[in-house]
N, C-alpha and C. Protein backbone atom coordinates (compact mmCIF):
# COMPACT_ATOMS: atom_id res chain seq x y z
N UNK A 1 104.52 91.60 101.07
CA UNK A 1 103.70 92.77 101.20
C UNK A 1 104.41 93.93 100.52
N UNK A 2 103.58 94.65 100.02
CA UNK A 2 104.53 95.40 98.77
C UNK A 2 104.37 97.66 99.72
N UNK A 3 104.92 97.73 100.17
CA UNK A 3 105.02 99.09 100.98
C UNK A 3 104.67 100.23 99.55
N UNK A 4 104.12 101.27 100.44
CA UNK A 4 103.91 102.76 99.25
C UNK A 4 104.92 103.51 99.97
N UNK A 5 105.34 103.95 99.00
CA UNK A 5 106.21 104.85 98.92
C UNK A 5 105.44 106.52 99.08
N UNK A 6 106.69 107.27 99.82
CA UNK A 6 106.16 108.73 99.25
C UNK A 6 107.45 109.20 98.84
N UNK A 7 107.20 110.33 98.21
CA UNK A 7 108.52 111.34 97.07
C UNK A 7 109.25 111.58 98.49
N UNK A 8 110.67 110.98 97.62
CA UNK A 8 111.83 111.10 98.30
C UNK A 8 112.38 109.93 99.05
N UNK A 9 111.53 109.25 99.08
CA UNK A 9 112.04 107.87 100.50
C UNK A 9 112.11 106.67 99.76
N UNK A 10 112.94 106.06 100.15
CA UNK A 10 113.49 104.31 99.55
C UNK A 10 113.10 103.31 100.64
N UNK A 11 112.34 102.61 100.08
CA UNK A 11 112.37 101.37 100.92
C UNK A 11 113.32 100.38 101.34
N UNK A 12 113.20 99.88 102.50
CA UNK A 12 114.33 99.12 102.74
C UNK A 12 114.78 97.82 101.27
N UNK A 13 113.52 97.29 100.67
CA UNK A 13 114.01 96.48 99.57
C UNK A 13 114.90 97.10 98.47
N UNK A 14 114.02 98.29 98.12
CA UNK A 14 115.10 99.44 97.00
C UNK A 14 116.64 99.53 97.62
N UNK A 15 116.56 100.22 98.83
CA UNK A 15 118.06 99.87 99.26
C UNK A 15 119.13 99.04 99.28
N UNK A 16 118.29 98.20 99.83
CA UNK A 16 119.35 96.58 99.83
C UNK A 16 119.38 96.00 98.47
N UNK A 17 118.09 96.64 97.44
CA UNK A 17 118.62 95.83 95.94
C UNK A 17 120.17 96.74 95.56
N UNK A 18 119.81 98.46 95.36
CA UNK A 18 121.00 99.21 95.31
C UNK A 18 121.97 98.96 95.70
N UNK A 19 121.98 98.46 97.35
CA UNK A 19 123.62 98.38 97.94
C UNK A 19 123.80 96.96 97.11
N UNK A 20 123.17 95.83 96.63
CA UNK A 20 123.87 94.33 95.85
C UNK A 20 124.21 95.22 94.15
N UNK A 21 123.39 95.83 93.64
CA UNK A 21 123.79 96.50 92.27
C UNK A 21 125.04 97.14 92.72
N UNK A 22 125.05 97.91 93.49
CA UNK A 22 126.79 99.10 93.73
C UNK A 22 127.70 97.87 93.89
N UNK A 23 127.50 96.31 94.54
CA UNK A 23 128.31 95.79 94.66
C UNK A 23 129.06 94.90 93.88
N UNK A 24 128.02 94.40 92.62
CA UNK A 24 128.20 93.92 91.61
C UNK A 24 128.57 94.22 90.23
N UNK A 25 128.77 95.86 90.56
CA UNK A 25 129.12 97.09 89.97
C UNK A 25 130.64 96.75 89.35
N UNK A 26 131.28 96.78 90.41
CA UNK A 26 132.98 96.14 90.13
C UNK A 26 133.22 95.34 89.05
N UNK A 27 134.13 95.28 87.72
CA UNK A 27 134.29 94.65 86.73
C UNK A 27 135.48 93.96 87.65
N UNK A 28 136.34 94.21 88.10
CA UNK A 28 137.26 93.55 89.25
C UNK A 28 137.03 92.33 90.48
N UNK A 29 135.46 92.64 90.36
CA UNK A 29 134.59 91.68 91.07
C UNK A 29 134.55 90.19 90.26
N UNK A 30 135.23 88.86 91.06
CA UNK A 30 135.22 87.81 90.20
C UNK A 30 133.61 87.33 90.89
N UNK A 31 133.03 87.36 90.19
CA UNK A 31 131.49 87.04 90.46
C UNK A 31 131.76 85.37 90.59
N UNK A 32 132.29 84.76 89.97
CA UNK A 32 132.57 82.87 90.12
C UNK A 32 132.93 82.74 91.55
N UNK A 33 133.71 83.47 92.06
CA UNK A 33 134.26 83.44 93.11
C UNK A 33 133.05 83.73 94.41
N UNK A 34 132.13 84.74 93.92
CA UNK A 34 131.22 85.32 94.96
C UNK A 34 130.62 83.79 95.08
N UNK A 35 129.64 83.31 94.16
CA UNK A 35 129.18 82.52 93.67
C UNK A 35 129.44 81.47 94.82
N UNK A 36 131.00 80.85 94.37
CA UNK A 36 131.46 80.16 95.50
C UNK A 36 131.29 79.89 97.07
N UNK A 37 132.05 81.39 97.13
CA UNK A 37 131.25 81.57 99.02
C UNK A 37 129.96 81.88 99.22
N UNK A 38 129.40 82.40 98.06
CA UNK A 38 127.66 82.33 98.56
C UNK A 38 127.47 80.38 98.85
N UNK A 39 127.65 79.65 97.89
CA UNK A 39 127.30 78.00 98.46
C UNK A 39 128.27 77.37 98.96
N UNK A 40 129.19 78.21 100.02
CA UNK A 40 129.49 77.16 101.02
C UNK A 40 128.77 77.55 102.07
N UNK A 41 127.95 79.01 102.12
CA UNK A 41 127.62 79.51 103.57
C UNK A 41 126.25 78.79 103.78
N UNK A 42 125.04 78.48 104.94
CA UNK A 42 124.74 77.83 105.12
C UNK A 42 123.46 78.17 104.14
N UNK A 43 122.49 76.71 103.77
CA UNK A 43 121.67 76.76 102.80
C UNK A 43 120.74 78.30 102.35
N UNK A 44 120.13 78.29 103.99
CA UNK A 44 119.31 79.91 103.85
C UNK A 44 119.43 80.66 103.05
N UNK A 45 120.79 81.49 103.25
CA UNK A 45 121.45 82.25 102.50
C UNK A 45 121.32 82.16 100.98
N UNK A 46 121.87 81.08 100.43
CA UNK A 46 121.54 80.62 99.14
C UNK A 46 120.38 80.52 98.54
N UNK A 47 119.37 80.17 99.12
CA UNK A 47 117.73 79.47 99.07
C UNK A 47 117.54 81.31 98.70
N UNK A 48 117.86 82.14 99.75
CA UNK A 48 116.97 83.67 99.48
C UNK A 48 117.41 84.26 98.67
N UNK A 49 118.75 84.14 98.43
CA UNK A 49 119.60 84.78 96.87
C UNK A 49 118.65 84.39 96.17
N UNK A 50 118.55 83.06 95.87
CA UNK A 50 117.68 82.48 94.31
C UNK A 50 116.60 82.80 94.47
N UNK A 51 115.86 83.27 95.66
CA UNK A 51 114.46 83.86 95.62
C UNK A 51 114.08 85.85 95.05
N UNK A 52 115.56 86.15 95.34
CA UNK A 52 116.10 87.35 94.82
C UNK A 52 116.43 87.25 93.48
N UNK A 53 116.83 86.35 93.18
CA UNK A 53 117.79 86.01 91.49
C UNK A 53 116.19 86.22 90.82
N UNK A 54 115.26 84.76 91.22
CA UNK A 54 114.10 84.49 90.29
C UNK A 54 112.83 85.53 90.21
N UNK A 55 112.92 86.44 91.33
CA UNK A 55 112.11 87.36 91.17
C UNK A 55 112.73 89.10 90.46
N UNK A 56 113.91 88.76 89.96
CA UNK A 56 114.45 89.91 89.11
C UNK A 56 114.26 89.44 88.11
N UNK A 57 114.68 88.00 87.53
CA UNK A 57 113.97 87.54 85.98
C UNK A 57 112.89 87.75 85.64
N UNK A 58 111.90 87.21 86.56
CA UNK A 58 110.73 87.36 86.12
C UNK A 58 110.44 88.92 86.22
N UNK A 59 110.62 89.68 86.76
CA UNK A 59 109.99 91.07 86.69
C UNK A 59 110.97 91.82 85.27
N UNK A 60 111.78 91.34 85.20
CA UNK A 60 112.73 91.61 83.66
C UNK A 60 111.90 90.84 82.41
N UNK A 61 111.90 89.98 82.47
CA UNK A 61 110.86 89.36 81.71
C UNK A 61 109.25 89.95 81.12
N UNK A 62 109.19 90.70 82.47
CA UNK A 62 107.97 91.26 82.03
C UNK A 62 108.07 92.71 81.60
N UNK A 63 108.97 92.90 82.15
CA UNK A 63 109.06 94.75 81.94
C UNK A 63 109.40 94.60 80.10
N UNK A 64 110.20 93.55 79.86
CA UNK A 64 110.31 93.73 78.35
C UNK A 64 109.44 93.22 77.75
N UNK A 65 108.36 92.55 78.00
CA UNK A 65 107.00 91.78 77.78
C UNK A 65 105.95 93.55 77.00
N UNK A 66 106.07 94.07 78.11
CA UNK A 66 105.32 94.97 78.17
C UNK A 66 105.69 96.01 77.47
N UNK A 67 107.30 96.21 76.90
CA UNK A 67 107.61 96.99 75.70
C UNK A 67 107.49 96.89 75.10
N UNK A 68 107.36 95.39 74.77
CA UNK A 68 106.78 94.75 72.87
C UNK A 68 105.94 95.01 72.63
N UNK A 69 104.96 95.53 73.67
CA UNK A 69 103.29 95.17 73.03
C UNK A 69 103.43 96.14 71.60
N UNK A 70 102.65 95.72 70.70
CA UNK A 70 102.40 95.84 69.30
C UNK A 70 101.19 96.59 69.65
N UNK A 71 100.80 97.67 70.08
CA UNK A 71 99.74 98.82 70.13
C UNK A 71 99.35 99.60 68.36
N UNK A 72 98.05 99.81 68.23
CA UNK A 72 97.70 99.92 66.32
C UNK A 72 97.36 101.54 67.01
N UNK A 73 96.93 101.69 67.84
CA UNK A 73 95.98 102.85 68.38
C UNK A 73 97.20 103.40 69.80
């Protein structure tokens, strides 16, 4: 279910994407390593990352979809 927003307020999804961006932020961050303890912890966890992972591709996918368009007018 996709929430409206009003000026000024973040949704809890905006947030929690921000607080994983600030966290992945770190060049010091061995991401192989995150990686790691993300699949030893129990499946869930993992299963909703990749439901997080595949719905940032695809909305990346499209956002640059939608810059190409070749407009004459």
């Amino acid at each position: 279910m996709m929430r409206i927003r009003t000026i000024g307020t973040r949704s809890e999804e905006e947030r929690v994407a921000q607080t994983i961006a600030n966290k992945l932020d770190s060049v010091s961050l061995n991401l192989d390593e995150v990686g790691r303890y993300l699949a030893g912890m129990p499946n869930v966890f993992y299963n909703r990352f990749m439901v997080v992972a595949e719905a940032a591709e695809f909305s990346k996918e499209l956002q640059s979809a939608n810059s190409q368009k070749d407009y004459l007018f």
